[in-house]
Protein backbone atom coordinates (compact mmCIF):
# COMPACT_ATOMS: atom_id res chain seq x y z
CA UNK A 1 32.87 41.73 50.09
CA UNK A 2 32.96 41.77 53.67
CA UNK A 3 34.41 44.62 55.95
CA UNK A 4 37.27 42.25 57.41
CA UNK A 5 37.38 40.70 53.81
CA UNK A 6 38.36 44.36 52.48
CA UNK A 7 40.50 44.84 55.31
CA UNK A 8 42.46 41.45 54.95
CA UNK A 9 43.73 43.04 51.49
CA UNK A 10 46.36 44.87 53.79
CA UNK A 11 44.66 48.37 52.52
CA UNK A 12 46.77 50.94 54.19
CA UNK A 13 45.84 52.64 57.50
CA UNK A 14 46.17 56.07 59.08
CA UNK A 15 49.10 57.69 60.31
CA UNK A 16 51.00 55.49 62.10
CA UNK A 17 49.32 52.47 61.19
CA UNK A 18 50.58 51.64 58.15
CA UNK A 19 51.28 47.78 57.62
CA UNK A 20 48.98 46.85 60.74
CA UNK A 21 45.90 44.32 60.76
CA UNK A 22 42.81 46.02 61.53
CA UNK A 23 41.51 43.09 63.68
CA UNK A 24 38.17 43.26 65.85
CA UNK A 25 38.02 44.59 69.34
CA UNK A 26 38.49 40.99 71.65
CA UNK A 27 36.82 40.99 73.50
CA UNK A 28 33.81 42.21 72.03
CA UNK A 29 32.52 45.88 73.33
CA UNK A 30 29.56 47.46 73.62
CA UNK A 31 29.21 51.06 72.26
CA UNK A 32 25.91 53.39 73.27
CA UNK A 33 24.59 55.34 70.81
CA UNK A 34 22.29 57.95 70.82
CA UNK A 35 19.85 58.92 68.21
CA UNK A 36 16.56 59.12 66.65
CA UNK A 37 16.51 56.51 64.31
CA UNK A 38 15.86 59.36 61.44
CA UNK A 39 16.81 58.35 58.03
CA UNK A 40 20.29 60.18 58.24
CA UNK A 41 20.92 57.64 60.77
CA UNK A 42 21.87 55.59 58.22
CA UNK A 43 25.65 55.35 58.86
CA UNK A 44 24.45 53.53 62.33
CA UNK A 45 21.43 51.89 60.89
CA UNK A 46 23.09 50.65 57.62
CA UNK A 47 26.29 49.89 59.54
CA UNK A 48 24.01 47.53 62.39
CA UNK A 49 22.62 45.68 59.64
CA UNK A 50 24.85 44.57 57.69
CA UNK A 51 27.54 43.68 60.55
CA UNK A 52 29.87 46.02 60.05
CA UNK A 53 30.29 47.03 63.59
CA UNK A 54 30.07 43.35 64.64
CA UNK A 55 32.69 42.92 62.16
CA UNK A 56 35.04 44.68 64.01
CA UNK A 57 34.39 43.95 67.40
CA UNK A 58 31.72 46.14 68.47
CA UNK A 59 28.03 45.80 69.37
CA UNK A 60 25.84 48.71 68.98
CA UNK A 61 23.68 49.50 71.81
CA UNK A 62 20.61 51.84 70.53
CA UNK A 63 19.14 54.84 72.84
CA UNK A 64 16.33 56.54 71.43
CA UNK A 65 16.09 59.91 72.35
CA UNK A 66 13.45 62.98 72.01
CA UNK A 67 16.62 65.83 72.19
CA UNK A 68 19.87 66.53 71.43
CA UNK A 69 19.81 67.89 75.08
CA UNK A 70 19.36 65.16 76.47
CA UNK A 71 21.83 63.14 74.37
CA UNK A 72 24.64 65.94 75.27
CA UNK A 73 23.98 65.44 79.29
CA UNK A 74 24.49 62.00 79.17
CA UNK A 75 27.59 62.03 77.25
CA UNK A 76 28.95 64.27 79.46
CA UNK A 77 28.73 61.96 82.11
CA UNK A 78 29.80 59.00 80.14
CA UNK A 79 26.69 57.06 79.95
CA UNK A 80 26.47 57.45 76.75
CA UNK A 81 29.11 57.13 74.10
CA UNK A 82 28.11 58.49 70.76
CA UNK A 83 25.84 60.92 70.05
CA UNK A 84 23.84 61.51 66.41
CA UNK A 85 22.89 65.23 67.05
CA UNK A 86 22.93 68.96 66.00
CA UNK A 87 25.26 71.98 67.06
CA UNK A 88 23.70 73.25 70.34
CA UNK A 89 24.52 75.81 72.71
CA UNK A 90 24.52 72.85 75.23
CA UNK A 91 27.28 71.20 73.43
CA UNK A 92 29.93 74.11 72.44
CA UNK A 93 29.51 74.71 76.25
CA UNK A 94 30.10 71.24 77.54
CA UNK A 95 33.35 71.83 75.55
CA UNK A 96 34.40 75.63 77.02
CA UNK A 97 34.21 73.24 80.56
CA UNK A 98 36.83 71.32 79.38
CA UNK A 99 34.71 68.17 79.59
CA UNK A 100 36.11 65.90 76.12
CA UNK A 101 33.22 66.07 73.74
CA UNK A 102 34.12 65.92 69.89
CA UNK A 103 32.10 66.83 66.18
CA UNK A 104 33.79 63.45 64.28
CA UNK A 105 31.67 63.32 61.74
CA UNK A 106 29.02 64.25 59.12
CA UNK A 107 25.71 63.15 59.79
CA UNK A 108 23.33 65.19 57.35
CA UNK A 109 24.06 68.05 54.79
CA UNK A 110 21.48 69.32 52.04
CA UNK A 111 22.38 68.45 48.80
CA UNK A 112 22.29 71.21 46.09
CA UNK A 113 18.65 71.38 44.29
CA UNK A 114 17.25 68.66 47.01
CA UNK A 115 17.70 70.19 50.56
CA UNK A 116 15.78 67.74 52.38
CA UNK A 117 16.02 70.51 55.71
CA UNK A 118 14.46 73.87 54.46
CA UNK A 119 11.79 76.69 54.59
CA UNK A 120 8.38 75.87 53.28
CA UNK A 121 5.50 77.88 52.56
CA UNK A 122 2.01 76.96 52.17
CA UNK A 123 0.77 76.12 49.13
CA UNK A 124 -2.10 78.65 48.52
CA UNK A 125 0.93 81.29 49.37
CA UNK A 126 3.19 80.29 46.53
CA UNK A 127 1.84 83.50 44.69
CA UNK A 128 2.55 85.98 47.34
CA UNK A 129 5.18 84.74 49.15
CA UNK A 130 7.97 85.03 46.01
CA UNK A 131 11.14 86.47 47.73
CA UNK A 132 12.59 86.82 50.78
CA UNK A 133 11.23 90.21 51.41
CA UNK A 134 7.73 88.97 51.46
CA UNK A 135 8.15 86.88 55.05
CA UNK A 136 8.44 89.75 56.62
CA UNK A 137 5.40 89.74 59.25
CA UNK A 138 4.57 86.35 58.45
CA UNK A 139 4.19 83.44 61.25
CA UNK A 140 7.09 81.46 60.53
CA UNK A 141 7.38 78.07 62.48
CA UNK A 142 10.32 76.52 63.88
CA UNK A 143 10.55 73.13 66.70
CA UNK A 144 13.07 75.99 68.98
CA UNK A 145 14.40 78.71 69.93
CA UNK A 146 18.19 79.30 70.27
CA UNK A 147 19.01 76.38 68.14
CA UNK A 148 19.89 74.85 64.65
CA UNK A 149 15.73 75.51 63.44
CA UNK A 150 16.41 79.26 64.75
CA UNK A 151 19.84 79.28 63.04
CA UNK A 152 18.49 77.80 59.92
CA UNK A 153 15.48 80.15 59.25
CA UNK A 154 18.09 83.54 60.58
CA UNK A 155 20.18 82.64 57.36
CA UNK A 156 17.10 82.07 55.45
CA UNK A 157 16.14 85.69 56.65
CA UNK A 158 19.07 87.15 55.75
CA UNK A 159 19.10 86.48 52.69
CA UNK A 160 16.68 89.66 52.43
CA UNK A 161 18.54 91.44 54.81
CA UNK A 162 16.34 90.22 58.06
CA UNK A 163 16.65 88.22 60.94
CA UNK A 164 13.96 86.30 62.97
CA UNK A 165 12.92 89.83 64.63
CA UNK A 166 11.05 90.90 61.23
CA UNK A 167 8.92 87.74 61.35
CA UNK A 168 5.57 86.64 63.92
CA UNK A 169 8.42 83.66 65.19
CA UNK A 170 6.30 80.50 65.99
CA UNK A 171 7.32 78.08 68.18
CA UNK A 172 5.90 74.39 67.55
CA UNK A 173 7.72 71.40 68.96
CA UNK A 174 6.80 68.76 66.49
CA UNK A 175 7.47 68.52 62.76
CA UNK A 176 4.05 66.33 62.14
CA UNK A 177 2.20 69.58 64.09
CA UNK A 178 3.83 72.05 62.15
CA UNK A 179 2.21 70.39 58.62
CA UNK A 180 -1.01 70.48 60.88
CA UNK A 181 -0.58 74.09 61.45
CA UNK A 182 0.27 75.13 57.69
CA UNK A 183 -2.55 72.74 56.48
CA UNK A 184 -5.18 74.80 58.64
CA UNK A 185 -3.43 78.06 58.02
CA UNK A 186 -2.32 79.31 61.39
CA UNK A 187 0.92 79.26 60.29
CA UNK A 188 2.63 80.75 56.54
CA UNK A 189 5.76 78.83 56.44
CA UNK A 190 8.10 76.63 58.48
CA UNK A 191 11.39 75.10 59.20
CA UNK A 192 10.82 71.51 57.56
CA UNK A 193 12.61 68.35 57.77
CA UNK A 194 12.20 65.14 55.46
CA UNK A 195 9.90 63.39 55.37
CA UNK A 196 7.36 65.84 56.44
CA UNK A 197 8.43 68.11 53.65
CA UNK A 198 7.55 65.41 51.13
CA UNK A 199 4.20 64.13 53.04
CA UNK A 200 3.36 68.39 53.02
CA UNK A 201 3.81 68.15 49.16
CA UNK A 202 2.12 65.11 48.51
CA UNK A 203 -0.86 66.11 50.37
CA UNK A 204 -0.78 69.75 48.54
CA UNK A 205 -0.13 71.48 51.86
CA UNK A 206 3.27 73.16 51.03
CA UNK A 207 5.62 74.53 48.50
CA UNK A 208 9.07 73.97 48.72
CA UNK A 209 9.98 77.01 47.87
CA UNK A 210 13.69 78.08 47.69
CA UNK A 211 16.56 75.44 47.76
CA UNK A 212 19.15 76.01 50.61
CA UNK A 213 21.67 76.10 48.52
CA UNK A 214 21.09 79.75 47.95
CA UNK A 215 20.44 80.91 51.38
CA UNK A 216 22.65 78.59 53.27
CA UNK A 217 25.03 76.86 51.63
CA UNK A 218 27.33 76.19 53.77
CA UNK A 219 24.98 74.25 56.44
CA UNK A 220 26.23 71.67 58.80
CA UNK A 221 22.45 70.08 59.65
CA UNK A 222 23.24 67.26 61.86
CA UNK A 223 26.36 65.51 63.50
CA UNK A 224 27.91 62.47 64.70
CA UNK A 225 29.77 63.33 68.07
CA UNK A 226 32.14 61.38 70.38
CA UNK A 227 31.78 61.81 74.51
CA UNK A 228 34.40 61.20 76.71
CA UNK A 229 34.29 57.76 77.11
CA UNK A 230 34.56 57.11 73.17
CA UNK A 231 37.79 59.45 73.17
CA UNK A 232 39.53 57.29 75.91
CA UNK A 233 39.20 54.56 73.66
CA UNK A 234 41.18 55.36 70.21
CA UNK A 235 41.06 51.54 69.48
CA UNK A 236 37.18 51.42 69.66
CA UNK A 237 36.78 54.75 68.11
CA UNK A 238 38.65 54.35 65.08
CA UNK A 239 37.11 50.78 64.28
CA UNK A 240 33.32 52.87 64.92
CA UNK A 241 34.28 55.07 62.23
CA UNK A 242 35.11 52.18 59.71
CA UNK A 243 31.98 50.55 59.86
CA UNK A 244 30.12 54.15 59.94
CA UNK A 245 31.82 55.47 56.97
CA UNK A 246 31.60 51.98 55.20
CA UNK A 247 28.06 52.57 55.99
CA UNK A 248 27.86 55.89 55.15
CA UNK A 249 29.24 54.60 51.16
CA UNK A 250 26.50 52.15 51.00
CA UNK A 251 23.66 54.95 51.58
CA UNK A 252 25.76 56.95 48.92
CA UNK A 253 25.79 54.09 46.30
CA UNK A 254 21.95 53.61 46.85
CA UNK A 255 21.14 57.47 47.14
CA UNK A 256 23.73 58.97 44.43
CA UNK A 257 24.80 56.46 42.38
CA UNK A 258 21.52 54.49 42.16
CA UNK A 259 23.52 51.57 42.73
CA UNK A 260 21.95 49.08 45.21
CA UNK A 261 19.33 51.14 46.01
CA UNK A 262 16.22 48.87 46.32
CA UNK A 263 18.35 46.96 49.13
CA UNK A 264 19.53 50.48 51.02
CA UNK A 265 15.23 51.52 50.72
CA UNK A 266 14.23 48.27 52.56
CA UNK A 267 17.29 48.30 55.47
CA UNK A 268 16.02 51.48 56.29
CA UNK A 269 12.19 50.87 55.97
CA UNK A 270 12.61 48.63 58.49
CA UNK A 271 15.80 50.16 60.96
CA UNK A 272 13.92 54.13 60.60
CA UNK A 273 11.18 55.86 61.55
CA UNK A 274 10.26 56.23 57.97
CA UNK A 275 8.90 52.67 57.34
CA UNK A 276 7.07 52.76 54.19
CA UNK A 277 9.52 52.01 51.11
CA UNK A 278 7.56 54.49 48.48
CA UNK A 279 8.66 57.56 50.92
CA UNK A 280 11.72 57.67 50.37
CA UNK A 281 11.14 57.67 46.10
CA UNK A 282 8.95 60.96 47.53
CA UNK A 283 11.63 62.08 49.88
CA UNK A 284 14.83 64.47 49.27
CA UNK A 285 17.78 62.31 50.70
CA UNK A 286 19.78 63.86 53.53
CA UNK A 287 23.60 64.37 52.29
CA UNK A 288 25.86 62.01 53.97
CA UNK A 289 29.59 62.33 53.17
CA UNK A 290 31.03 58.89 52.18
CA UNK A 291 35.14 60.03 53.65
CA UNK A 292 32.72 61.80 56.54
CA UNK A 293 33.80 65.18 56.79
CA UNK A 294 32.19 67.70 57.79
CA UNK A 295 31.25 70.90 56.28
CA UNK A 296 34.08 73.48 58.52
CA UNK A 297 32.96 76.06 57.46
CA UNK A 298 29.11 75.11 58.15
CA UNK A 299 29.99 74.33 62.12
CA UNK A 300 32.37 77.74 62.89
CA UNK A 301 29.28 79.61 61.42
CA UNK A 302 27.66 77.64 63.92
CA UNK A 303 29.37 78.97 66.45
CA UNK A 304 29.91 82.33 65.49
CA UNK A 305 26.12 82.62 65.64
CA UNK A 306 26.10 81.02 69.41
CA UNK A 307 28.52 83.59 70.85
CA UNK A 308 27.23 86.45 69.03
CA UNK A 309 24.12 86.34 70.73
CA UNK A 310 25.70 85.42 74.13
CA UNK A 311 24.73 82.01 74.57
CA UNK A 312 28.65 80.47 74.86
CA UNK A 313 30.17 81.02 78.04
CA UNK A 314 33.52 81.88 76.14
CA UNK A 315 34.98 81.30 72.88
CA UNK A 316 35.72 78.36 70.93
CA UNK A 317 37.17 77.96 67.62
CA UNK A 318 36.42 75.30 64.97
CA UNK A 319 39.16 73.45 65.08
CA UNK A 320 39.30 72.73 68.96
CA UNK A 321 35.07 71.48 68.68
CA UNK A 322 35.86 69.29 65.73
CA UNK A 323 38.31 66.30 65.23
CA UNK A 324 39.10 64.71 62.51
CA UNK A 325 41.65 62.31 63.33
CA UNK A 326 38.74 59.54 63.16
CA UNK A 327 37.76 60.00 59.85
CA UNK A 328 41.33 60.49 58.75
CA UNK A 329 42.10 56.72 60.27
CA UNK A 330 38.95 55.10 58.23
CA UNK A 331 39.70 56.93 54.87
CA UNK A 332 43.24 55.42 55.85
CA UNK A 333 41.55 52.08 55.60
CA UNK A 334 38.99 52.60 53.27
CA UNK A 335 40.45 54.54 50.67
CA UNK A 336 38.65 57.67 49.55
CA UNK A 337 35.21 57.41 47.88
């Protein structure tokens, strides 16, 4: 069935929608988007695809980029609309200025028993590096400082009661040079992301090692974020988060539910970066929630972490960096999953 099909069943909408059509933006607009084209994409990539933001009136206009940085300047200034990203110092601060950025939406948890974002070790290490206690001194690897790698392996750390001081803290900008590094053993372990964990594997280059469900549980990885010019627009915004969260069940059916998975495998083999189809049988999927919340507690964490080591210019609370009122209005229409 087709998104307006669905819709035409007169499925209830948000607050103060209830009883309306959701018809398609007229005339068409065209919304920029931001990202990296990464698997966790998907809720773009899926949603392109299959039409569901053509559905509804809105053509997707894709902008790769190479940082979240960069992604957060732009949005700022309103030439770009959404942005698929990470927490950032950058971005909390672009709110403390009072300039209308918003988290919306998930865009990449770790599931429990397959984090697909998570500290590996080399593999001839797997018998000395058991515990926590045993990185101490070790060259750890992460793609930068004062950032979600740095938060990431800090949590990881503390789980033995250390922080990034008690390790030889690596700096290596590239995911596909850090599996370089631990394959010719200048580095011990590493901050990886899929599908470099599962090519490190494959190749007998790393151990997984721990799950980050033990060490940090509570993880927001990635986001979907709104800039000003997407907030002006409630009418575009809302009809966005349809077709992502619409998306967003699709990649969950395939993924979870191993229900039309072959078909999710070859969308993104050819929309991702990841273009061979056998990956992602190797590959821990990132978790995407199908109603698209994200993880509260994860993102405040976040930002507790930012201002503790003085890298906010003020203080922000969780509930004025995150809106939900987007995903509330496509559950609205889509029922919950």
């Amino acid at each position: 069935m087709s998104l307006l099909s669905f819709l035409g069943t007169g499925a209830a909408l948000g607050a103060g929608q209830t009883g309306k059509r959701l018809a398609p933006i007229s005339p068409p607009v065209t919304v920029k988007v931001g990202m990296k084209r990464a698997p966790s994409d998907a809720g773009i990539l899926i949603g392109i695809y299959k039409g569901y933001y053509e559905e509804l009136g809105i053509k997707i206009e894709e902008i790769q980029f190479n940082s979240g940085q960069e992604m957060i300047n732009l949005l700022a200034s309103g030439q770009l609309d959404v942005a698929c990203t990470v927490t950032a110092a950058g971005l909390f601060n672009a709110m403390l200025r009072d300039i209308p950025i918003k988290i919306v939406a998930d865009k990449g948890t770790n599931i429990p028993g397959m984090g697909y974002y998570r500290l590996v070790i080399r593999k001839d290490l797997v018998g000395v590096i058991k515990d926590f206690k045993d990185l101490k001194g070790r060259k750890v690897a992460i793609v930068g400082t004062a950032s979600l790698d740095e938060i990431a392996l800090d949590r990881c750390l503390a789980a033995g009661g250390m922080s990034t001081k008690d390790v030889d803290l690596q700096v290596i900008r590239a995911f596909p040079d850090m599996l370089v590094a631990l394959g010719n053993g200048s580095i011990d372990a590493a901050m990886l992301i899929e599908p470099f964990v599962a090519q490190g594997v494959q190749k007998g280059l790393i151990d997984r090692w721990k799950d980050p469900s033990g060490y940090d549980p509570h993880a927001q990885t990635a986001l979907l974020v709104y800039g000003p010019s997407m907030i002006k627009r409630p009418e575009v915004a809302n009809r966005f988060m349809v077709a992502y969260i619409k998306a967003l069940r699709d990649y969950n059916d395939a993924f979870i539910k191993n229900k039309g998975r072959d078909e999710v495998i070859q969308i993104l083999a050819k929309t991702s970066t990841v273009r061979d189809p056998e990956v992602y049988e190797r590959m821990y999927p990132a978790g995407l929630n199908p109603n698209g919340y994200v993880r509260m507690k994860g993102v405040e964490m976040d930002i507790e972490w930012y201002i503790a080591r003085g890298l906010l210019k003020g203080m922000l609370k969780v509930e004025d960096a995150v809106d939900n009122r987007y995903v509330d209005f496509a559950v609205g229409v889509l029922g919950k999953y």
